[in-house]
C-alpha atoms as a PDB file:
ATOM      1  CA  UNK A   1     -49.989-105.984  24.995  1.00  0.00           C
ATOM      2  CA  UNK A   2     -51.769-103.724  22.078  1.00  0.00           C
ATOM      3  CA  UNK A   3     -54.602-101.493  22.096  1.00  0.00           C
ATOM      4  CA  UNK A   4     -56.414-103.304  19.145  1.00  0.00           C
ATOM      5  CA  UNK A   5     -56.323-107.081  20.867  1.00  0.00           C
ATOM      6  CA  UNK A   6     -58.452-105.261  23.901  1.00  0.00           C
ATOM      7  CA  UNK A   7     -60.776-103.831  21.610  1.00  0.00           C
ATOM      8  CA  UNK A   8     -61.373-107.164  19.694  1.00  0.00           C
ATOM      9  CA  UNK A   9     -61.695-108.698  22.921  1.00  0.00           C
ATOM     10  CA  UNK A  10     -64.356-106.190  24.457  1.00  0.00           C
ATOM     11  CA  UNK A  11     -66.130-105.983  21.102  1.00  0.00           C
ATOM     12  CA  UNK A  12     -66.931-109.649  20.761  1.00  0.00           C
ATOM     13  CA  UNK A  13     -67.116-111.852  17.581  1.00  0.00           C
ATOM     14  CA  UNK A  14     -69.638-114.085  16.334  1.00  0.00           C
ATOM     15  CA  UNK A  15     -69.105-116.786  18.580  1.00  0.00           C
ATOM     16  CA  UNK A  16     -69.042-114.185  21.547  1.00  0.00           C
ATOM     17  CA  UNK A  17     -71.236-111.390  20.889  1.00  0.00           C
ATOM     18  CA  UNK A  18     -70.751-109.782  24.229  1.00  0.00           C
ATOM     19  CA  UNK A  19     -67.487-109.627  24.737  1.00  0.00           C
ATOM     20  CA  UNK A  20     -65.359-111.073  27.150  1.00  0.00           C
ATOM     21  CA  UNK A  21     -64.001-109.530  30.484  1.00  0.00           C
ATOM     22  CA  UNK A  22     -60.863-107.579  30.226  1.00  0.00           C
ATOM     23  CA  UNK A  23     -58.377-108.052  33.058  1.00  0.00           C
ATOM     24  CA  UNK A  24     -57.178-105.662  35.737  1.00  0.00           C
ATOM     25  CA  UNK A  25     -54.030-105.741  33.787  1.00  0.00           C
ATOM     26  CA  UNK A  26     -55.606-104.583  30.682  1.00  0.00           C
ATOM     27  CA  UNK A  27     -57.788-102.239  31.254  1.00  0.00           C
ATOM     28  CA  UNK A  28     -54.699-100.448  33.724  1.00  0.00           C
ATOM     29  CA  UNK A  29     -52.792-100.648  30.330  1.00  0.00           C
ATOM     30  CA  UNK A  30     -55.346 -99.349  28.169  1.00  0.00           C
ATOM     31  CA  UNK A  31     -55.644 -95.833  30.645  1.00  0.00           C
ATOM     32  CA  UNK A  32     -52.130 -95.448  31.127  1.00  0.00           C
ATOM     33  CA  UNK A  33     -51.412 -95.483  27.606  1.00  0.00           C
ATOM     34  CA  UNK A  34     -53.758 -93.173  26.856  1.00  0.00           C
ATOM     35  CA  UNK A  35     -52.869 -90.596  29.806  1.00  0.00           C
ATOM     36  CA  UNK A  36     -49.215 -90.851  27.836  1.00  0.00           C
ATOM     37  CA  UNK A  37     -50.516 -90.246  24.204  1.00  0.00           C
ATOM     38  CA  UNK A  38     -49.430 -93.581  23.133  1.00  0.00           C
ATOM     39  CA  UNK A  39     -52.724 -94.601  21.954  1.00  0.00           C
ATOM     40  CA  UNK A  40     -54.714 -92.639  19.816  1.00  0.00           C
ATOM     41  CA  UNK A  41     -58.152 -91.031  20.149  1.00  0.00           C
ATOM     42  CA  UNK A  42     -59.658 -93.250  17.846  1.00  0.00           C
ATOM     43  CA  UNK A  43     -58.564 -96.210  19.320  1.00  0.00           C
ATOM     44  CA  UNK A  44     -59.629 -95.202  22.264  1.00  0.00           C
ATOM     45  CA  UNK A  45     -63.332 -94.158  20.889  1.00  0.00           C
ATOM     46  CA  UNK A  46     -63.758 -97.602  19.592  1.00  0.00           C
ATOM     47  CA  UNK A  47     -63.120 -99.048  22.666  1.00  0.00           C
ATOM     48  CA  UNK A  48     -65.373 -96.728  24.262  1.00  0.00           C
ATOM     49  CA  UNK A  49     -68.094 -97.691  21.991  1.00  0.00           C
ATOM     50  CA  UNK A  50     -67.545-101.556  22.401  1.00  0.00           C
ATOM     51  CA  UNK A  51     -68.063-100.869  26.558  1.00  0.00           C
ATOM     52  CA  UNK A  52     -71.244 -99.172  25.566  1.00  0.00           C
ATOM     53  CA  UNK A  53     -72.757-102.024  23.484  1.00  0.00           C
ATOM     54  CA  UNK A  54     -71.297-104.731  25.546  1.00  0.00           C
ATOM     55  CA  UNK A  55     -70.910-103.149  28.912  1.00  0.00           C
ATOM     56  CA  UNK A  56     -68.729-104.344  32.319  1.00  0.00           C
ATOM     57  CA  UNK A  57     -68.451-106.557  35.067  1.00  0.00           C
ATOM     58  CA  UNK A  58     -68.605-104.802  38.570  1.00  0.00           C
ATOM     59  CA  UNK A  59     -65.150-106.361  38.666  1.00  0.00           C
ATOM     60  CA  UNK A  60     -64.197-104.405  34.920  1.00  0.00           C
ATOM     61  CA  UNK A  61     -66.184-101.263  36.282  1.00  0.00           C
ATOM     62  CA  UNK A  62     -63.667-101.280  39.704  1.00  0.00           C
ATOM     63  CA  UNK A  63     -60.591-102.017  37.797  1.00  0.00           C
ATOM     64  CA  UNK A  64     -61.491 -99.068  35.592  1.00  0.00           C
ATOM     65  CA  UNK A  65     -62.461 -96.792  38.353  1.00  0.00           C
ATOM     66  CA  UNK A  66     -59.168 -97.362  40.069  1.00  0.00           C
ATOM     67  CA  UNK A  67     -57.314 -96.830  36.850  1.00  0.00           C
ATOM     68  CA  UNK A  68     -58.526 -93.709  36.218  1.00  0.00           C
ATOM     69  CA  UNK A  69     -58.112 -92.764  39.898  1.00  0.00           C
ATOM     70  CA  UNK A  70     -54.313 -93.728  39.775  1.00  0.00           C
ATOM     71  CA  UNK A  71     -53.693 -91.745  36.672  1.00  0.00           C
ATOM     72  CA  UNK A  72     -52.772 -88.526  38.673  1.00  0.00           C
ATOM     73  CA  UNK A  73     -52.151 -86.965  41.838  1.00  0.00           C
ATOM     74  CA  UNK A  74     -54.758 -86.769  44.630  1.00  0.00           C
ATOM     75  CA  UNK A  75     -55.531 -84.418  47.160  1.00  0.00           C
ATOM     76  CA  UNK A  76     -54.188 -84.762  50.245  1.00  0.00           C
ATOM     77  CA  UNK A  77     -56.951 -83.361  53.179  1.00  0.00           C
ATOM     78  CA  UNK A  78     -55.086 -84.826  56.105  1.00  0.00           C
ATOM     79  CA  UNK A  79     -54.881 -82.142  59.294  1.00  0.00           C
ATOM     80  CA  UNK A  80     -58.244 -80.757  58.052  1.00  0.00           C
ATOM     81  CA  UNK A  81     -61.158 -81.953  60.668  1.00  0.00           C
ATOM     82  CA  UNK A  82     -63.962 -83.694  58.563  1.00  0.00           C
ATOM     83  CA  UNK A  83     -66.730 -85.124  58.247  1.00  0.00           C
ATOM     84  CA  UNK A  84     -65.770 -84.751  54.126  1.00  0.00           C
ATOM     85  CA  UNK A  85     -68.808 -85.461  52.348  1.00  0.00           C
ATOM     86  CA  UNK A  86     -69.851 -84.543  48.489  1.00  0.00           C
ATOM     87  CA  UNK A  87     -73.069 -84.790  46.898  1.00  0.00           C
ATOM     88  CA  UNK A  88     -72.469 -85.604  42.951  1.00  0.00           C
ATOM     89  CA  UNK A  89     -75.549 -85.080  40.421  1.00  0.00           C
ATOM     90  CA  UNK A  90     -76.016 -87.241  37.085  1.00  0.00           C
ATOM     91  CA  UNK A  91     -76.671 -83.961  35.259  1.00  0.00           C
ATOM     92  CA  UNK A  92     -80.397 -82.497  34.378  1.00  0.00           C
ATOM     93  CA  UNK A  93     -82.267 -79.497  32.363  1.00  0.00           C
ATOM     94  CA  UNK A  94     -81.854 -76.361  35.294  1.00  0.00           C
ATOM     95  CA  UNK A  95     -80.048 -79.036  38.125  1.00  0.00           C
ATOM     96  CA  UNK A  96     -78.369 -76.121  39.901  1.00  0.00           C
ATOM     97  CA  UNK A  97     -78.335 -78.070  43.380  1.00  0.00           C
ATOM     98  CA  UNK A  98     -74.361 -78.256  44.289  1.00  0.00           C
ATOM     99  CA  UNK A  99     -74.373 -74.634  44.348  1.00  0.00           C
ATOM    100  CA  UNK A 100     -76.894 -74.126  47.527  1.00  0.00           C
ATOM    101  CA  UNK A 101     -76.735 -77.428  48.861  1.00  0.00           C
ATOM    102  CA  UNK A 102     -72.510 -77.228  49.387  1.00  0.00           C
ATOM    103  CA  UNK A 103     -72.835 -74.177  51.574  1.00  0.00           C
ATOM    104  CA  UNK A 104     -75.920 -75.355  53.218  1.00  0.00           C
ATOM    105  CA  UNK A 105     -74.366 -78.826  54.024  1.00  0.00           C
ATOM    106  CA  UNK A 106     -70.827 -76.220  55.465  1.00  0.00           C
ATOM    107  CA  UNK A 107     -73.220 -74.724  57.565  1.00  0.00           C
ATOM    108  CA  UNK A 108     -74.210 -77.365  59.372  1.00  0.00           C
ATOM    109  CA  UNK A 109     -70.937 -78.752  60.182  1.00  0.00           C
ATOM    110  CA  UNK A 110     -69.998 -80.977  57.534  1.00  0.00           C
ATOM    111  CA  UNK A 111     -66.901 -80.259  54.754  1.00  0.00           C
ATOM    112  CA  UNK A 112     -67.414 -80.637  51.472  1.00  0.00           C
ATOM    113  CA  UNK A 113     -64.538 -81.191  48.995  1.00  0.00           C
ATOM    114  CA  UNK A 114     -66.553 -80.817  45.713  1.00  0.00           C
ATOM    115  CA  UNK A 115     -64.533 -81.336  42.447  1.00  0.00           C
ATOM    116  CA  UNK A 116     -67.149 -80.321  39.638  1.00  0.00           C
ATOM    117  CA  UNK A 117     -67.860 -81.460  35.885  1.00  0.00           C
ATOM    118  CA  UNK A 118     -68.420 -79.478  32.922  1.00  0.00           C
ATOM    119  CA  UNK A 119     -71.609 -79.701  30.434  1.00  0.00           C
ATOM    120  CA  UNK A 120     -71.826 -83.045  29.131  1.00  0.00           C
ATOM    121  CA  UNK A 121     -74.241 -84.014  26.530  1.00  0.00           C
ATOM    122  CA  UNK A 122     -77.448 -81.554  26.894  1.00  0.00           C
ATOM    123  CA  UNK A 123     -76.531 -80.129  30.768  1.00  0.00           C
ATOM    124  CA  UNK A 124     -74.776 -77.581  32.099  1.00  0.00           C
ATOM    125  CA  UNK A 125     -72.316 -78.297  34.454  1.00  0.00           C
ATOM    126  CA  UNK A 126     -71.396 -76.378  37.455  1.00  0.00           C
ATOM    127  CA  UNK A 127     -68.228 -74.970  36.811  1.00  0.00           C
ATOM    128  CA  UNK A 128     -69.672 -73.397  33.186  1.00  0.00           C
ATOM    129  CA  UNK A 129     -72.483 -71.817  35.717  1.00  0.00           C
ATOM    130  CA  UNK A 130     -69.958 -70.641  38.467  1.00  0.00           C
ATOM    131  CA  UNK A 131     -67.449 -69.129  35.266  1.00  0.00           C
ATOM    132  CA  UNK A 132     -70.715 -66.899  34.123  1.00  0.00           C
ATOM    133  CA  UNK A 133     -69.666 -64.839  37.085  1.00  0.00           C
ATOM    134  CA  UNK A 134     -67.112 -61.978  36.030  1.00  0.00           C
ATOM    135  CA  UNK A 135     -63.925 -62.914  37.205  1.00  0.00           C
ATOM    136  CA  UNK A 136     -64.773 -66.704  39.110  1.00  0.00           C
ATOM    137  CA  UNK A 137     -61.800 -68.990  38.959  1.00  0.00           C
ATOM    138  CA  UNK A 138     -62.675 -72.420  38.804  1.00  0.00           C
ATOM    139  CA  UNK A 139     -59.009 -73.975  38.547  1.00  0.00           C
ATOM    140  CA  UNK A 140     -57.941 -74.395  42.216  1.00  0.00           C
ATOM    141  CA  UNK A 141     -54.611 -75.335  43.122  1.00  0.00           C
ATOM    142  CA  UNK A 142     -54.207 -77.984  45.877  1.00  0.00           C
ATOM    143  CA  UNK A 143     -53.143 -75.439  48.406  1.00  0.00           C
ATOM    144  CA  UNK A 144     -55.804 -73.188  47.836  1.00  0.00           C
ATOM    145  CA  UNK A 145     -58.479 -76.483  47.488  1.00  0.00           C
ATOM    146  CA  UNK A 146     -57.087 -77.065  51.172  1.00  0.00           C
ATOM    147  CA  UNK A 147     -57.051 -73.275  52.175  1.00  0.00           C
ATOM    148  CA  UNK A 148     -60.931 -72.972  51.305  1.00  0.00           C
ATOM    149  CA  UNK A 149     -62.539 -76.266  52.554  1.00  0.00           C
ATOM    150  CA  UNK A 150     -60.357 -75.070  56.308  1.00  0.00           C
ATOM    151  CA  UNK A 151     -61.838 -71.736  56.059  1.00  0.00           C
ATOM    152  CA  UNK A 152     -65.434 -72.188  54.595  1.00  0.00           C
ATOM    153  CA  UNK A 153     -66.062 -75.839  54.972  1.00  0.00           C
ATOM    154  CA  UNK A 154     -66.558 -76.302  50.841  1.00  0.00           C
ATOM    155  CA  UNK A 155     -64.460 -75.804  47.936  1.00  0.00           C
ATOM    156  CA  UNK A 156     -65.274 -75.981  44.474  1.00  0.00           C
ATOM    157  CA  UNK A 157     -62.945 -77.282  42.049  1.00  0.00           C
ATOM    158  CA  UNK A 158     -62.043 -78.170  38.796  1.00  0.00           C
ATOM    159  CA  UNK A 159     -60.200 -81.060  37.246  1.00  0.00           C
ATOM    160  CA  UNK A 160     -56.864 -80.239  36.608  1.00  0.00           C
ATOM    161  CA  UNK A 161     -53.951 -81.873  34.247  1.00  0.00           C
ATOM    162  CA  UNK A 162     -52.651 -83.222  37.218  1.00  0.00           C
ATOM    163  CA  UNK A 163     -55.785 -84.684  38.858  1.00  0.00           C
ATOM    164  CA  UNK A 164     -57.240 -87.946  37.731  1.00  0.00           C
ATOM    165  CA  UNK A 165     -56.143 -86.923  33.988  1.00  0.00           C
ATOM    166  CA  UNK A 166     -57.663 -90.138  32.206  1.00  0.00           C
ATOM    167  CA  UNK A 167     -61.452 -89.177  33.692  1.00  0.00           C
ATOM    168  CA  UNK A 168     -60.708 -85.845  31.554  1.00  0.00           C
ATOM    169  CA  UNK A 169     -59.241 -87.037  28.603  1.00  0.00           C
ATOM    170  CA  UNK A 170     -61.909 -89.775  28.264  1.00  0.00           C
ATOM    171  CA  UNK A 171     -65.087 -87.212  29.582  1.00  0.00           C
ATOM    172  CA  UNK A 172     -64.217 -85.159  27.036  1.00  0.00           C
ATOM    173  CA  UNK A 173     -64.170 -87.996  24.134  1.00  0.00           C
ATOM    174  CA  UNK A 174     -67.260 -89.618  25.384  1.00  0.00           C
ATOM    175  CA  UNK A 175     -69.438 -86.191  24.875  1.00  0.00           C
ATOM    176  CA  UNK A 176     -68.517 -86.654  21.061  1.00  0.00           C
ATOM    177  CA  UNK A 177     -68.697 -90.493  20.367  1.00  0.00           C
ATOM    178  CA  UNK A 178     -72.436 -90.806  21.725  1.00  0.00           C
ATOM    179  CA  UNK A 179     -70.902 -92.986  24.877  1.00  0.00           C
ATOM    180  CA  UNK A 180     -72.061 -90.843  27.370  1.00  0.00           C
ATOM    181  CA  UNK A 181     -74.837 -92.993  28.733  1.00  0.00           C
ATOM    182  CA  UNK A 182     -72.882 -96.589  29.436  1.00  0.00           C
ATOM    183  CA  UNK A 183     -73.052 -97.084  32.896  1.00  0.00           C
ATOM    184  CA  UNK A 184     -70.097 -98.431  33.764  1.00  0.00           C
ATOM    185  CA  UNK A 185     -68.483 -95.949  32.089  1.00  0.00           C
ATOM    186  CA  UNK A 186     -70.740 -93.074  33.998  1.00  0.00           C
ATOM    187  CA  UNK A 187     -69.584 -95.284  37.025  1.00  0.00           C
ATOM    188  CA  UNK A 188     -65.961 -95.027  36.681  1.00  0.00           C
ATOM    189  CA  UNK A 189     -65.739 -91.650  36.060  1.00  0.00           C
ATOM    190  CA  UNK A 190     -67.556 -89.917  38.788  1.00  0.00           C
ATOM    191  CA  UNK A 191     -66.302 -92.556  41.313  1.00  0.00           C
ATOM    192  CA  UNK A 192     -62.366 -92.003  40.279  1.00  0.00           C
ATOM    193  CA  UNK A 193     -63.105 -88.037  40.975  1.00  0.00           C
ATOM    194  CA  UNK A 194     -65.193 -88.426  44.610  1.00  0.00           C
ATOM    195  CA  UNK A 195     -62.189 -90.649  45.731  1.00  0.00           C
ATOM    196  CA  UNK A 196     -59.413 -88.290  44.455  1.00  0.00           C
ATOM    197  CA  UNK A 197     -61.314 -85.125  46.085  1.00  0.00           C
ATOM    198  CA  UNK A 198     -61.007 -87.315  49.329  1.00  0.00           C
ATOM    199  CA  UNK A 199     -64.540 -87.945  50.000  1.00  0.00           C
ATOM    200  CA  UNK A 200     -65.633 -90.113  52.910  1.00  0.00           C
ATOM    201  CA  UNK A 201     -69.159 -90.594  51.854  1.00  0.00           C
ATOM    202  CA  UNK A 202     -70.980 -89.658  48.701  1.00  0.00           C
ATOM    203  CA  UNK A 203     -74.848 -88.753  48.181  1.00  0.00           C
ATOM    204  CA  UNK A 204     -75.537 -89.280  44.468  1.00  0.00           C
ATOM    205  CA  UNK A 205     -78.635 -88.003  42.427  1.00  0.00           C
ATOM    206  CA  UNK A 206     -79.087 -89.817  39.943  1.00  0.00           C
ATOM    207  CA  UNK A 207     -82.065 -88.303  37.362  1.00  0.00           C
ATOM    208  CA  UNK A 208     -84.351 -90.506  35.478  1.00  0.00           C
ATOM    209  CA  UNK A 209     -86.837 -88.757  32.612  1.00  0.00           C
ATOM    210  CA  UNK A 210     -87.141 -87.700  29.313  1.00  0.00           C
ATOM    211  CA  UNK A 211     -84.863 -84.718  30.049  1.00  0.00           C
ATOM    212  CA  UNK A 212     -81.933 -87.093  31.798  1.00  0.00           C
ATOM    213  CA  UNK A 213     -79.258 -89.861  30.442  1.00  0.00           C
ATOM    214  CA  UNK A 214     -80.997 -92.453  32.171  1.00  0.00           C
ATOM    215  CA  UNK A 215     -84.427 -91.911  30.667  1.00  0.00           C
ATOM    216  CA  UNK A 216     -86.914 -95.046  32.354  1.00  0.00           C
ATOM    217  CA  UNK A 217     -86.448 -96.282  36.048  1.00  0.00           C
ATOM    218  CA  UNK A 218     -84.850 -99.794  35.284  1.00  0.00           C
ATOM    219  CA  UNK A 219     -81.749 -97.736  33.834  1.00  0.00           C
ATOM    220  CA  UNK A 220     -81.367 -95.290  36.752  1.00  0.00           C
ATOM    221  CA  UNK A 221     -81.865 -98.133  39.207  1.00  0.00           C
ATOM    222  CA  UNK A 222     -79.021-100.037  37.744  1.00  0.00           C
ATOM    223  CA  UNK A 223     -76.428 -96.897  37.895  1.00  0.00           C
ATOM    224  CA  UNK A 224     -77.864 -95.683  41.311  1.00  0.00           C
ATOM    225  CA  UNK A 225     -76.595 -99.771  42.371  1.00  0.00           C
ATOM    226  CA  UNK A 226     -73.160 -99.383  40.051  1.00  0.00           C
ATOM    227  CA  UNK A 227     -72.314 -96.085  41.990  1.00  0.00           C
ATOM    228  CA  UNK A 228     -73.156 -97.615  45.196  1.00  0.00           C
ATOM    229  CA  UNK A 229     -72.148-101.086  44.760  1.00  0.00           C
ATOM    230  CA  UNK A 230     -68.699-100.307  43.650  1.00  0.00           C
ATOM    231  CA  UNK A 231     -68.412 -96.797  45.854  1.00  0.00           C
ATOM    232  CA  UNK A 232     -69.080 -99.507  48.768  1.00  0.00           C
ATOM    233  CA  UNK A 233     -66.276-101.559  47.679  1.00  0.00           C
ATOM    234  CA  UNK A 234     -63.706 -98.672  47.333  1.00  0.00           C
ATOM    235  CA  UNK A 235     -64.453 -98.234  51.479  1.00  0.00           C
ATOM    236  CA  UNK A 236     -66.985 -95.619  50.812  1.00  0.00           C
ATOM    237  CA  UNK A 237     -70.188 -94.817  52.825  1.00  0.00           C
ATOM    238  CA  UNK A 238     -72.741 -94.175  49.583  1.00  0.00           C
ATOM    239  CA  UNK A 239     -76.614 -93.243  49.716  1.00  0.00           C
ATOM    240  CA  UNK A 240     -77.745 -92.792  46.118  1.00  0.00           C
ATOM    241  CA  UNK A 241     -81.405 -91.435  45.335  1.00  0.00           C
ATOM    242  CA  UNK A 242     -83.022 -91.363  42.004  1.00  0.00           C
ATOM    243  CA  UNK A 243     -84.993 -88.128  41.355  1.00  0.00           C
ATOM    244  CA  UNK A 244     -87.263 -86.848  38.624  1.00  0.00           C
ATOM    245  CA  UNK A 245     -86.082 -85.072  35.625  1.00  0.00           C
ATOM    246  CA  UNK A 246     -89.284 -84.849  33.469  1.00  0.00           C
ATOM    247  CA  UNK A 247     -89.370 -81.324  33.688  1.00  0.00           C
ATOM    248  CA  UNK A 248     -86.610 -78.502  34.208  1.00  0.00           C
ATOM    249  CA  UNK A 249     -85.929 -78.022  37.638  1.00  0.00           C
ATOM    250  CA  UNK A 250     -86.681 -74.417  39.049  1.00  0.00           C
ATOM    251  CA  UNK A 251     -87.698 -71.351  36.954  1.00  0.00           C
ATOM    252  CA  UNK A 252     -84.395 -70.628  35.547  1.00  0.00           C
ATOM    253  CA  UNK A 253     -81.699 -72.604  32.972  1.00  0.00           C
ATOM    254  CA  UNK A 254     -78.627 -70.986  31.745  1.00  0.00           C
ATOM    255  CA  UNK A 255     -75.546 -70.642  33.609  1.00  0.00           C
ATOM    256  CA  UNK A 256     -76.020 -67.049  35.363  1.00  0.00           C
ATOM    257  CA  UNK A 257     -79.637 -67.723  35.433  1.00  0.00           C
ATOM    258  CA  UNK A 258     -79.050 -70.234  37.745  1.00  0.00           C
ATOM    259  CA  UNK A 259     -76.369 -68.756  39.656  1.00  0.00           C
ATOM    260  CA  UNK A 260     -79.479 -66.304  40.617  1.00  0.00           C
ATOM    261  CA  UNK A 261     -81.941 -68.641  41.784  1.00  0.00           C
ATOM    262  CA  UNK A 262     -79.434 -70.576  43.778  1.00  0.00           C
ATOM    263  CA  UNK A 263     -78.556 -67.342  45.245  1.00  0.00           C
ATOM    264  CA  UNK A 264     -82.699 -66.944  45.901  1.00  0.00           C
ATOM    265  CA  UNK A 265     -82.558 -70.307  47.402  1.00  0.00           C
ATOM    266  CA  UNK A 266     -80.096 -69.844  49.803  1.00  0.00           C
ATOM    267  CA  UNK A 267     -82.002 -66.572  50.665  1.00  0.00           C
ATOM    268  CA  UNK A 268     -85.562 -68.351  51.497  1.00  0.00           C
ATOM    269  CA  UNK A 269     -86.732 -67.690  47.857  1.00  0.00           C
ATOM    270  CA  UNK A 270     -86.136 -69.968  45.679  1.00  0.00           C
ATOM    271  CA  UNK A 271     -88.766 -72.033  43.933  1.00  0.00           C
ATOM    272  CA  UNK A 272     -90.259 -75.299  45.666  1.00  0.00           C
ATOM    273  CA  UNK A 273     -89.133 -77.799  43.427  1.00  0.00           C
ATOM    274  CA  UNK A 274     -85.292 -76.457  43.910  1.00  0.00           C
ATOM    275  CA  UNK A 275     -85.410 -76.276  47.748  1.00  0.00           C
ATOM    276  CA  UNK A 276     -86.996 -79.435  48.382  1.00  0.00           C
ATOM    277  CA  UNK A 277     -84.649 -80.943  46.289  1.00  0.00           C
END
């Protein structure tokens, strides 16, 4: 099996524009080569960009999804009571949400084992906003993951080399090969993450606007039923809402800036827009 016959196969020819469907077999092949440096980034990248133009099955997205997820280690939450439940945000201008809503959700009972994103394309993520605070330490290691969801009911975490490596490797090419906004590609890497955190159930946001990925309703609506439809099939429970991103959300965007307001809206200050969401 080579690199190059997948990519001639996903980018299509004149007799099949689209594509054709890649195989489970494939596709595992394709990740697991990469995770070992056998192929190169620029293989890799053109693959990327032929799953953009031509896009994937649900069948594709699932194959890539568990891929990914197999790449690495996972963490093990067994002996810890649940409910474990994570919220996961497509990414928007001042979308400082997880950082109230994960304490807020600990409060009331249910555990939430959150592994966070960095910026990607235009947004911050939440681990660049928690690492403006002197001293924050976003790199958990398993035990401590464990130690802090027992303790405080939510833990914030980031990817490590040893968790779901591909989704890294491949987030961090697809912020510089314009391949950010494919679905199934979206899909497949914030599924392989919920399931290696050991989520039960997932809530996902998923923005639509001018200042979001998916920027008209018809595109949101058909990643808010690719994170659902496959999360479903992976033995997930999945809600997914689609929320407005016209407009910044809150007063503040930066990274400390919005450490403060989340701090305001846990404190019964924060602005309307922020604490309704």
């Amino acid at each position: 099996m080579r690199a190059v016959d997948i990519i001639v196969k996903k980018r299509g020819s004149p007799a099949t524009p689209t594509g054709a469907e890649l195989s489970r077999e494939e596709i595992k092949f394709l990740v697991d080569s990469y995770v070992r440096g056998e192929i190169p980034d620029y293989q890799v990248s053109a693959w990327l960009m032929a799953v953009y133009f031509n896009g994937m099955s649900f069948a594709e997205t699932g194959a890539l999804t568990e891929a990914m997820l197999r790449s690495g280690a996972t963490f093990d939450l067994s002996g810890i009571p649940g409910p474990f439940v994570d919220k996961h945000s497509t990414g928007g201008v001042g979308d400082k949400i997880s950082l109230p809503l994960a304490p807020i959700a600990a409060a009331c009972g249910v555990r939430v084992p959150m592994m966070s994103g960095r910026a990607l394309g235009h947004t911050g993520g939440t681990l660049d906003k928690l690492e403006s605070i002197t001293g924050y330490r976003t790199a958990l290691s398993v035990p401590e993951f464990r130690d802090f969801l027992s303790r405080t009911g939510f833990a914030m975490t980031g990817q490590t080399k040893e968790i779901v490596p591909a989704d890294r490797l491949l987030y961090a090419l697809r912020d510089v090969t314009g391949t950010v906004e494919s679905i199934p590609l979206i899909t497949a890497s914030i599924l392989s993450k919920k399931v290696a955190e050991g989520a039960d159930a997932l809530v996902f946001d998923v923005k639509c606007g001018s200042g979001a990925f998916m920027k008209n309703i018809d595109d949101a609506e058909r990643l808010a039923q690719s994170l659902a439809g496959t999360g479903r099939a992976m033995g997930k429970r999945i809600v997914a809402l689609i929320t407005a991103m016209d407009e910044p959300l809150g007063r503040e965007v930066g990274n400390f800036l919005e450490i403060e307001e989340s701090m305001d809206v846990l404190e019964g200050k924060g602005p309307r827009d922020v604490v309704e969401r």
